[in-house]
Protein backbone atom coordinates (compact mmCIF):
# COMPACT_ATOMS: atom_id res chain seq x y z
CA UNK A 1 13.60 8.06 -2.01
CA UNK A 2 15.63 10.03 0.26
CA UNK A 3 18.79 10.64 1.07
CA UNK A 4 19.43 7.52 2.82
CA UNK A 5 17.82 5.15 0.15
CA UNK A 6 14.24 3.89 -0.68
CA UNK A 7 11.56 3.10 1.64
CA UNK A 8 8.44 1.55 1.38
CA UNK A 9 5.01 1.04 3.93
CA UNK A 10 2.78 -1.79 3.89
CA UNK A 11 -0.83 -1.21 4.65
CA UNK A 12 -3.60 -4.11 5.05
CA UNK A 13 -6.96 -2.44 4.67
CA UNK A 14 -10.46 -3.96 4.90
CA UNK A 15 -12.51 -3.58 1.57
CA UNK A 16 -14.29 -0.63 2.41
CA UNK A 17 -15.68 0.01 -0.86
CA UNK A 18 -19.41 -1.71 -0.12
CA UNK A 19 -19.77 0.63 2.74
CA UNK A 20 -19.40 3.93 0.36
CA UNK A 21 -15.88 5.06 1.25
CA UNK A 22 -14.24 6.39 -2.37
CA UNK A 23 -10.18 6.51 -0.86
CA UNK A 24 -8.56 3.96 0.47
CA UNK A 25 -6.70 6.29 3.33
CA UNK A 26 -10.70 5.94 4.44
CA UNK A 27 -10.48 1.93 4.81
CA UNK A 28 -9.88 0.15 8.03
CA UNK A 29 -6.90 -1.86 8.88
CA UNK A 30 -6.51 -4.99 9.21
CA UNK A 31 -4.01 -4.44 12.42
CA UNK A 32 -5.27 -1.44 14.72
CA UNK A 33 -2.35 -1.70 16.30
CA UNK A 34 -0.28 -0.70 13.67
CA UNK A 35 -2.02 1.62 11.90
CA UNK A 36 1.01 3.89 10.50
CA UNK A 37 2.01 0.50 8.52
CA UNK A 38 5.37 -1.57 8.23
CA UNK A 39 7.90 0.63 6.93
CA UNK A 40 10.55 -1.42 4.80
CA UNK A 41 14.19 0.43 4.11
CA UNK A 42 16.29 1.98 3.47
CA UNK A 43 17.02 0.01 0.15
CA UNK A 44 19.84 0.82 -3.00
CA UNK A 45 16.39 0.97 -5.08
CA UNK A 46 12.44 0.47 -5.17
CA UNK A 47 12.94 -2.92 -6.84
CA UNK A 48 14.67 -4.00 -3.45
CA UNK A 49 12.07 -2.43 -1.50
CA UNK A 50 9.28 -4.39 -3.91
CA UNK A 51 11.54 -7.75 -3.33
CA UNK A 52 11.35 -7.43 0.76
CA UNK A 53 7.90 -6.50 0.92
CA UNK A 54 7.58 -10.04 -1.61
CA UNK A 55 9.18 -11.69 1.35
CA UNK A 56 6.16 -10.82 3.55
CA UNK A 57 2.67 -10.67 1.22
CA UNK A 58 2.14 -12.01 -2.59
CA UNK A 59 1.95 -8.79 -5.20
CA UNK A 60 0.51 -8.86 -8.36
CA UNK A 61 3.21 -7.00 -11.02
CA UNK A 62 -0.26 -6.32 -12.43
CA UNK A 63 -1.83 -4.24 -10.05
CA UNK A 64 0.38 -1.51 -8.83
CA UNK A 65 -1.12 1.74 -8.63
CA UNK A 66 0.04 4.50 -6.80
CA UNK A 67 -2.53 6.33 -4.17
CA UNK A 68 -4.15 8.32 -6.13
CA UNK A 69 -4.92 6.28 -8.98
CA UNK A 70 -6.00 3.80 -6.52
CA UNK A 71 -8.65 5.85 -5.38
CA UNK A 72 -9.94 7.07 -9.12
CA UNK A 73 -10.45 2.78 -9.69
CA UNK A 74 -12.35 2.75 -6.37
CA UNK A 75 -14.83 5.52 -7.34
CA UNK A 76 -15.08 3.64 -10.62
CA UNK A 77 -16.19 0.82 -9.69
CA UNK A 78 -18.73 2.45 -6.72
């Protein structure tokens, strides 16, 4: 959050993991030609933000992770 509201980026990354990369900010993107992501915001809250990224890609409640964790599972499972 900022001042102005919440924001959120969407990022669609190749499964890197076979190759030996261990963080995703290593993995490359699906669209080259965006590769700083699709910002979504400013929204009144992160549900909102989590509700107009639904509009675009299917989430699993399931499977949120934030960056860092993200990269712990990766190494995991290397």
């Amino acid at each position: 959050m900022n001042k102005t509201g919440y924001y959120g980026l969407l990022f669609e990354l190749f499964d890197d993991s076979g190759e030996g990369l261990e963080s995703i900010y290593d993995y490359s993107s699906v669209e080259p030609d965006n590769l700083s992501g699709i910002e979504f915001g400013p929204f009144e809250s992160f549900m909102n933000v989590l509700d107009a990224i639904r509009d675009v890609v299917k989430l699993d409640s399931n499977k949120y992770l934030i960056s860092g964790q993200l990269d712990e599972e990766i190494i995991k499972t290397n």
